[in-house]
PDB file of N, CA and C in Angstrom:
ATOM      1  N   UNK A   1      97.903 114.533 113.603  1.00  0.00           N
ATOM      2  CA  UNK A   1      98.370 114.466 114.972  1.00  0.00           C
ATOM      3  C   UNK A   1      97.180 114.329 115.910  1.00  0.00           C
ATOM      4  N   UNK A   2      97.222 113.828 116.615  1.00  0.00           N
ATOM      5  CA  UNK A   2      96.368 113.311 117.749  1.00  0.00           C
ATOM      6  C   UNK A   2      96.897 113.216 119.306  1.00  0.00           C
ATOM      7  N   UNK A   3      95.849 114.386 120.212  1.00  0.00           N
ATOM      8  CA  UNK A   3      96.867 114.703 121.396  1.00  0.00           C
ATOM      9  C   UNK A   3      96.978 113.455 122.183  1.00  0.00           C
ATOM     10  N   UNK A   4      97.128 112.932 123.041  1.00  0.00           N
ATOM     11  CA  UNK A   4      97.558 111.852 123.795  1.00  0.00           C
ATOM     12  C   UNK A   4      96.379 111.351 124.777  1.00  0.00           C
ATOM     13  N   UNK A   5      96.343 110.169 124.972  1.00  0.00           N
ATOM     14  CA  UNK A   5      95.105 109.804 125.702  1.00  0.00           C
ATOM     15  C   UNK A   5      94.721 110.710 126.822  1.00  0.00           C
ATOM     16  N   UNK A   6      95.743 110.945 127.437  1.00  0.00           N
ATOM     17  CA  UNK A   6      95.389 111.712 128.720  1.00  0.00           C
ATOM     18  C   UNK A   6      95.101 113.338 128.686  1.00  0.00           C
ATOM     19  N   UNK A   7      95.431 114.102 127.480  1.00  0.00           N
ATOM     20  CA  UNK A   7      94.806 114.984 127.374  1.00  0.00           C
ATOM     21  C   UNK A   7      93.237 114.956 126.457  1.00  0.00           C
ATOM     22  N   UNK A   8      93.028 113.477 126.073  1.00  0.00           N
ATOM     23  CA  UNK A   8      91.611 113.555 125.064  1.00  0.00           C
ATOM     24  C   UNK A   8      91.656 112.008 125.203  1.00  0.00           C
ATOM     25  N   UNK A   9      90.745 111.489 126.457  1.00  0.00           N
ATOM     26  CA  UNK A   9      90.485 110.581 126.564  1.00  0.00           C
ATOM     27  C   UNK A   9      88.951 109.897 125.845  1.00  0.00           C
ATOM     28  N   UNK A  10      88.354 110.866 125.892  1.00  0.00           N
ATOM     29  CA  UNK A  10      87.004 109.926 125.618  1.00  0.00           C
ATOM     30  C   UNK A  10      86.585 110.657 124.074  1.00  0.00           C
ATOM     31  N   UNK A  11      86.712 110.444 123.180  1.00  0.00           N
ATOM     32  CA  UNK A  11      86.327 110.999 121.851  1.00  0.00           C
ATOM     33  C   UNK A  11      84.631 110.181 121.375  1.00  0.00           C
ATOM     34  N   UNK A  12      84.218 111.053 120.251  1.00  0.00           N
ATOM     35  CA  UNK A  12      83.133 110.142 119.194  1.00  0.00           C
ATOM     36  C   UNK A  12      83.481 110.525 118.282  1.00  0.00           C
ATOM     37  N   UNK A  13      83.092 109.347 117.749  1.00  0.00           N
ATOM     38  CA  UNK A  13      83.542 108.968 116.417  1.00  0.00           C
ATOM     39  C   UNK A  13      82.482 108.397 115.411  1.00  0.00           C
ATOM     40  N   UNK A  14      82.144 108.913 114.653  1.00  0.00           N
ATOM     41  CA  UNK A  14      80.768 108.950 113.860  1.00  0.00           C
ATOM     42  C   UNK A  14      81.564 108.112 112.112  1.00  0.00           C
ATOM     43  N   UNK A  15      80.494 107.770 111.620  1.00  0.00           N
ATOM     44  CA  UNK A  15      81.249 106.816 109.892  1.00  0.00           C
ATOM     45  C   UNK A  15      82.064 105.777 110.330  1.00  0.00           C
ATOM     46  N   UNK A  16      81.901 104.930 111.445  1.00  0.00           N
ATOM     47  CA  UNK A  16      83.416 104.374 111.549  1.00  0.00           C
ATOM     48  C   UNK A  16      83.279 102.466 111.025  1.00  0.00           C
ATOM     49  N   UNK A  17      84.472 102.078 110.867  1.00  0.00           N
ATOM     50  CA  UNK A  17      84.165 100.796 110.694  1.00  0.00           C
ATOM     51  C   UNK A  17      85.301  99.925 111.148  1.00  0.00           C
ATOM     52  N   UNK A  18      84.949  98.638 111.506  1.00  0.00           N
ATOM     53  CA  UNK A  18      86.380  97.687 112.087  1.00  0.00           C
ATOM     54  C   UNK A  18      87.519  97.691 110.983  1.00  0.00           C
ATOM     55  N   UNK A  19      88.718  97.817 111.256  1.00  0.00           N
ATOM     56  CA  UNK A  19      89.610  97.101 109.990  1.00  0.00           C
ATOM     57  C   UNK A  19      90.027  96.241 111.160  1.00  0.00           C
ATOM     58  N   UNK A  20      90.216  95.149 109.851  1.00  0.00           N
ATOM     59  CA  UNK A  20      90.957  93.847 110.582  1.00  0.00           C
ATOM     60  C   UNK A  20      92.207  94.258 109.962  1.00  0.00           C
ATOM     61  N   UNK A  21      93.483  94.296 111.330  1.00  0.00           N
ATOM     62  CA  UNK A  21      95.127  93.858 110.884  1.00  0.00           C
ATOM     63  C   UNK A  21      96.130  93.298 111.426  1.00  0.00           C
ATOM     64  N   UNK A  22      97.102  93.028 111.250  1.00  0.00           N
ATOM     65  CA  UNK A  22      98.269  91.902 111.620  1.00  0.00           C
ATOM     66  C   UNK A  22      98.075  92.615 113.181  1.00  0.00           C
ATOM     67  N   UNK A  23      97.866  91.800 114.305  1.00  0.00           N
ATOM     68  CA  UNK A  23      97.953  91.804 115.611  1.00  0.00           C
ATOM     69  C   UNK A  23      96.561  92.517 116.532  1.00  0.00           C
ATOM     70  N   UNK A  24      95.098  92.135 115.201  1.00  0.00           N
ATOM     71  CA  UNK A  24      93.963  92.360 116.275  1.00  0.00           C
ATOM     72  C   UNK A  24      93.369  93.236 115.039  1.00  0.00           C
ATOM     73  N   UNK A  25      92.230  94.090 115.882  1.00  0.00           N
ATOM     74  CA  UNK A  25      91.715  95.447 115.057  1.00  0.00           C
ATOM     75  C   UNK A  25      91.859  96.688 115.491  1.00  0.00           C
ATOM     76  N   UNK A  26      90.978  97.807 114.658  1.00  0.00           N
ATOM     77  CA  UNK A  26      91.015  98.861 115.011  1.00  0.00           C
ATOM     78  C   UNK A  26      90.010  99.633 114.417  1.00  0.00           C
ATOM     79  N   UNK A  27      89.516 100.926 114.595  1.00  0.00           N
ATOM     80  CA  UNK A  27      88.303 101.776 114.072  1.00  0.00           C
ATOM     81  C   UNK A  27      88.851 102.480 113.073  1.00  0.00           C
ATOM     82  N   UNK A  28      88.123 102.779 112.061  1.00  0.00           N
ATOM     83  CA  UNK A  28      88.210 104.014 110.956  1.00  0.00           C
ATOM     84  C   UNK A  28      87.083 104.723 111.468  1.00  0.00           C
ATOM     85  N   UNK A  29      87.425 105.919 111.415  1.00  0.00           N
ATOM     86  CA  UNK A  29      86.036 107.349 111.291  1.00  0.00           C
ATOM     87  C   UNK A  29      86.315 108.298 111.640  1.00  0.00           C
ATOM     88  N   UNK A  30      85.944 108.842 111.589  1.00  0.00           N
ATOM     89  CA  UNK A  30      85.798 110.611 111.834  1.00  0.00           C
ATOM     90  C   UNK A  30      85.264 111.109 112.982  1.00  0.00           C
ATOM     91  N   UNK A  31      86.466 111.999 113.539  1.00  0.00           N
ATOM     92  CA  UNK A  31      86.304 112.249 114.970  1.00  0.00           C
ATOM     93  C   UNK A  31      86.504 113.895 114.748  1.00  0.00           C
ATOM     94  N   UNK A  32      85.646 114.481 114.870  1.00  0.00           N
ATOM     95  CA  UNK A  32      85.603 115.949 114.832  1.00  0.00           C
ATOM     96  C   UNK A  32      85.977 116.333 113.520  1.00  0.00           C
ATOM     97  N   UNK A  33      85.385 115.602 112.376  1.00  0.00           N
ATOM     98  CA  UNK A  33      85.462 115.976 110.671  1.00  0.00           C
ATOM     99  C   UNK A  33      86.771 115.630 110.587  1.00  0.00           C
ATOM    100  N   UNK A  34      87.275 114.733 111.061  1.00  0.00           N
ATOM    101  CA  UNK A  34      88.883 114.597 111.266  1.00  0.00           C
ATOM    102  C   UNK A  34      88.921 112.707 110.673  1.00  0.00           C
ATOM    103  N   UNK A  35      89.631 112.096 109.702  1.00  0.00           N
ATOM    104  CA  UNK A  35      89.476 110.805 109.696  1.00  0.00           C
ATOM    105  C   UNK A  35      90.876 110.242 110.730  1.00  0.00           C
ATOM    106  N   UNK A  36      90.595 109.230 111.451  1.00  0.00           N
ATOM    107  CA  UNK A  36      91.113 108.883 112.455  1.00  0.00           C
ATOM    108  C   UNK A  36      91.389 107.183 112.578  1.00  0.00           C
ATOM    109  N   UNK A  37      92.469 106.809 112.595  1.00  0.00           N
ATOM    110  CA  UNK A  37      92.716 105.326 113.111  1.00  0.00           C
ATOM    111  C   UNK A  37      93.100 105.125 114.206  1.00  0.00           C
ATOM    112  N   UNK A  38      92.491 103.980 114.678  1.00  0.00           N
ATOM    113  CA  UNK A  38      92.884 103.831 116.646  1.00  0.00           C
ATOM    114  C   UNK A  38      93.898 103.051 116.535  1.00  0.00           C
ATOM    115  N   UNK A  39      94.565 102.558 117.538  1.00  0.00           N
ATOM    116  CA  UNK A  39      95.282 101.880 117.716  1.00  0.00           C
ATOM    117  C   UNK A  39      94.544 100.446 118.245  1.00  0.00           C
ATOM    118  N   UNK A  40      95.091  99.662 118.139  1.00  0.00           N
ATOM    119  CA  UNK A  40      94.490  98.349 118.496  1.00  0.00           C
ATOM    120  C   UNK A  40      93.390  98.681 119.915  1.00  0.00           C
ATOM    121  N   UNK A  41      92.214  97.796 119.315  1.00  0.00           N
ATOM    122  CA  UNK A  41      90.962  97.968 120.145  1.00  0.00           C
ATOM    123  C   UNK A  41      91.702  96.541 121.170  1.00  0.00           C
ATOM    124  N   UNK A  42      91.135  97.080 122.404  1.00  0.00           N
ATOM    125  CA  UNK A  42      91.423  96.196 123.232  1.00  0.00           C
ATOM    126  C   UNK A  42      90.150  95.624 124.317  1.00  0.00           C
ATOM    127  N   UNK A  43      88.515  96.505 124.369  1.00  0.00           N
ATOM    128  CA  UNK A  43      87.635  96.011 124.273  1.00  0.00           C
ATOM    129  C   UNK A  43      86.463  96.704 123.399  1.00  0.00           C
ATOM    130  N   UNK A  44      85.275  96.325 123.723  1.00  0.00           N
ATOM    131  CA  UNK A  44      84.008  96.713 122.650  1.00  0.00           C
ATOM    132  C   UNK A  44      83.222  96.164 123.934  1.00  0.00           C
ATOM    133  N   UNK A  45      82.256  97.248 123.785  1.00  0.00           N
ATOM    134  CA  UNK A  45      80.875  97.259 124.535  1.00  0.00           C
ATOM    135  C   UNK A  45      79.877  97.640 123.731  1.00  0.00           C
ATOM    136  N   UNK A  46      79.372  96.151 123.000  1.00  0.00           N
ATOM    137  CA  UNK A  46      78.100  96.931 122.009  1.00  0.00           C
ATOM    138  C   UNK A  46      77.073  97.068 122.708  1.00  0.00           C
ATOM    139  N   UNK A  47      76.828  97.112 124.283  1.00  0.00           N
ATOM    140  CA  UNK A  47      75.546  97.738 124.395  1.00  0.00           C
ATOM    141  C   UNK A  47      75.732  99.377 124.213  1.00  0.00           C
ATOM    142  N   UNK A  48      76.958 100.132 125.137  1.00  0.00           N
ATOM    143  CA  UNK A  48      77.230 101.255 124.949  1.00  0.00           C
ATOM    144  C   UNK A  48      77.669 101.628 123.686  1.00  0.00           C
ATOM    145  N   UNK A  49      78.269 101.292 123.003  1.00  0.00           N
ATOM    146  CA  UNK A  49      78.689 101.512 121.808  1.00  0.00           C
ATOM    147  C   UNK A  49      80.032 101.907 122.254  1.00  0.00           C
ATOM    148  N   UNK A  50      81.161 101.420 122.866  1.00  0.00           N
ATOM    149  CA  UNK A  50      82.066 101.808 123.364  1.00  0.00           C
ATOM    150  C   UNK A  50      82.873 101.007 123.466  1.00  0.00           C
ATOM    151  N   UNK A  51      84.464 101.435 123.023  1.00  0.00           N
ATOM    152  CA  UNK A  51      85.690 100.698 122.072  1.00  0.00           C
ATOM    153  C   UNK A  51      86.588 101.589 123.107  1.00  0.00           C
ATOM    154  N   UNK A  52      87.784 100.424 123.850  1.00  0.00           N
ATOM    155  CA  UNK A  52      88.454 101.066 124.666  1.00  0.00           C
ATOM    156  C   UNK A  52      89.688 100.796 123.415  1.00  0.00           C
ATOM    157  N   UNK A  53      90.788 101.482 123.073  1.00  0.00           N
ATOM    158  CA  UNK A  53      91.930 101.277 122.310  1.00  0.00           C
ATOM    159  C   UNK A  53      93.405 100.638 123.698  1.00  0.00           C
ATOM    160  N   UNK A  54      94.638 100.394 122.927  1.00  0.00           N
ATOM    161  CA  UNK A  54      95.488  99.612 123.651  1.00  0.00           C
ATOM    162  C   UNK A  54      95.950 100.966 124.025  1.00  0.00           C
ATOM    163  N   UNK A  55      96.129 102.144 123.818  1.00  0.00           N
ATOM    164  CA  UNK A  55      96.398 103.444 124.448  1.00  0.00           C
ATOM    165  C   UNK A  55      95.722 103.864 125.050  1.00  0.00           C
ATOM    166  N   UNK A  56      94.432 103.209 125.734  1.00  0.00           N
ATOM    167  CA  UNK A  56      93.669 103.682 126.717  1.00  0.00           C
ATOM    168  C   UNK A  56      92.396 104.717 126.356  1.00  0.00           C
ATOM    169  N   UNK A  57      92.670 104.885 124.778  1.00  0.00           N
ATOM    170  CA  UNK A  57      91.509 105.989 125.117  1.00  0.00           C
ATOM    171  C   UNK A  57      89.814 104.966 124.534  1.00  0.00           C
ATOM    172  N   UNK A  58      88.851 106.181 124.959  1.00  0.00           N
ATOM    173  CA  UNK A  58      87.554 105.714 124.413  1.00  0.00           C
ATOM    174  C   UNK A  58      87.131 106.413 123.629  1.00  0.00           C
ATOM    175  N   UNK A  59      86.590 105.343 122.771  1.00  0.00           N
ATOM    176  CA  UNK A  59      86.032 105.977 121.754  1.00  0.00           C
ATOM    177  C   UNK A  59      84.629 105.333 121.804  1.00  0.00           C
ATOM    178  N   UNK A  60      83.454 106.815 121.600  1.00  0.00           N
ATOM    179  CA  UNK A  60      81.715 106.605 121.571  1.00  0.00           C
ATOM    180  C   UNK A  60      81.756 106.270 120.136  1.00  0.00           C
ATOM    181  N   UNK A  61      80.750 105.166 120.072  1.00  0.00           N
ATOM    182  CA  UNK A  61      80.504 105.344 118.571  1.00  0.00           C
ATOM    183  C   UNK A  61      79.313 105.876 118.050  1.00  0.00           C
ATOM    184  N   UNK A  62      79.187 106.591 117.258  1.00  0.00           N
ATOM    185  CA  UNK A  62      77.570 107.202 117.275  1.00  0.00           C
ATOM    186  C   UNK A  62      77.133 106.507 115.740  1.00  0.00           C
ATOM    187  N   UNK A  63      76.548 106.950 115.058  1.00  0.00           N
ATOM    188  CA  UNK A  63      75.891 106.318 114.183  1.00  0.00           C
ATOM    189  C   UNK A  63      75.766 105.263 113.484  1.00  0.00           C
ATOM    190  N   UNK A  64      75.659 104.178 112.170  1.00  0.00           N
ATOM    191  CA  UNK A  64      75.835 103.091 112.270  1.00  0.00           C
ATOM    192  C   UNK A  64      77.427 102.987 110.929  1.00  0.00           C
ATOM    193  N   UNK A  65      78.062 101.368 111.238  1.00  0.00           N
ATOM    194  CA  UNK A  65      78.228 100.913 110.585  1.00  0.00           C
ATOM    195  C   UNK A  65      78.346 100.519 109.335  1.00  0.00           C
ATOM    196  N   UNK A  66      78.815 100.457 108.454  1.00  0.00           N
ATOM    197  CA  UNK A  66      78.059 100.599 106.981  1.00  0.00           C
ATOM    198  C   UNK A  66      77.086  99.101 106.875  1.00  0.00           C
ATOM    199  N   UNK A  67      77.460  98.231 107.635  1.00  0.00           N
ATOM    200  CA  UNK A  67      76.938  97.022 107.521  1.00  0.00           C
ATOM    201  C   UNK A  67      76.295  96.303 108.793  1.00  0.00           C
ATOM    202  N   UNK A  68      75.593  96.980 109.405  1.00  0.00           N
ATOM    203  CA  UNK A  68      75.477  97.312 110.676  1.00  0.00           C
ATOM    204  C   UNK A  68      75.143  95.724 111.023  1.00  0.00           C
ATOM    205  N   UNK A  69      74.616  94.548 110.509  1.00  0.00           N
ATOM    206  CA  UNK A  69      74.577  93.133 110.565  1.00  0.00           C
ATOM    207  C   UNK A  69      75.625  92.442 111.127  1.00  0.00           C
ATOM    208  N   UNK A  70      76.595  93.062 110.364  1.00  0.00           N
ATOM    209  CA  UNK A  70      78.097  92.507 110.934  1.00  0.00           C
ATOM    210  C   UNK A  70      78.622  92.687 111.800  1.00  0.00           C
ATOM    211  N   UNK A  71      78.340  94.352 112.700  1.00  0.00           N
ATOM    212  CA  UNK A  71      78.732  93.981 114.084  1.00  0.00           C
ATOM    213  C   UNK A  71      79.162  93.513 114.689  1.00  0.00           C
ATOM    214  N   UNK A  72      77.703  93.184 115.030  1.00  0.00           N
ATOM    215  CA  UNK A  72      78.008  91.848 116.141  1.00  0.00           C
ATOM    216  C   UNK A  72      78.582  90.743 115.618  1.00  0.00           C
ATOM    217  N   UNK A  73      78.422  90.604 114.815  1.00  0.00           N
ATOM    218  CA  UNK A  73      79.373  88.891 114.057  1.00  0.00           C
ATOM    219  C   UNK A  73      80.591  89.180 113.905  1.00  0.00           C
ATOM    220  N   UNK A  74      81.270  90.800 113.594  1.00  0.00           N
ATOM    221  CA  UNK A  74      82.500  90.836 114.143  1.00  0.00           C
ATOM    222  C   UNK A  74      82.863  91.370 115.115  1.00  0.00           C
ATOM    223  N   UNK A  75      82.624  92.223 115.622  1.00  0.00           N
ATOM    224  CA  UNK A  75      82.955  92.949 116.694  1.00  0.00           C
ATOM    225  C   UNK A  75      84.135  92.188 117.533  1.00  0.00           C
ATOM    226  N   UNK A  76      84.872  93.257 117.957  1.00  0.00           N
ATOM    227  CA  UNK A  76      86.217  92.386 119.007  1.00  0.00           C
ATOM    228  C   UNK A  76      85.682  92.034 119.946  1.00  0.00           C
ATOM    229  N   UNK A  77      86.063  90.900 120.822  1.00  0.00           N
ATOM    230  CA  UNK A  77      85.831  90.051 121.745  1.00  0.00           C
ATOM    231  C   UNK A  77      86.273  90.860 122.938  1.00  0.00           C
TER     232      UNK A  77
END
């Protein structure tokens, strides 16, 4: 369970990685030792490291990628 954007808007999220699925992407990782899927990312700021979801919340990303190259070659638009 995961409380609602508006009571836990801005999370980090550390281990995480893009999944690609039917209607866009979304993050895998661990948000307070907790594994966590977003709901469709709706932007990405790789200078901040910051992934807004289609429910509004943000998610920090802190550490890297497993493939940290790919990123940017995938990262959502």
């Amino acid at each position: 369970y995961a409380p609602p954007p508006s009571e836990e808007p801005d999370l980090i999220m550390v281990k995480w990685k893009f999944l690609t699925v039917e209607g866009g992407r979304r993050l895998l990782g661990d948000v307070d030792r907790h594994h966590r899927v977003t709901s469709l990312i709706e932007g990405f700021d790789l200078e901040k490291m910051l992934v807004v979801t289609s429910s509004g919340r943000r998610y920090w990303l802190r550490g890297w990628q497993r493939d940290w190259r790919r990123v940017q070659e995938n990262a959502p638009k």
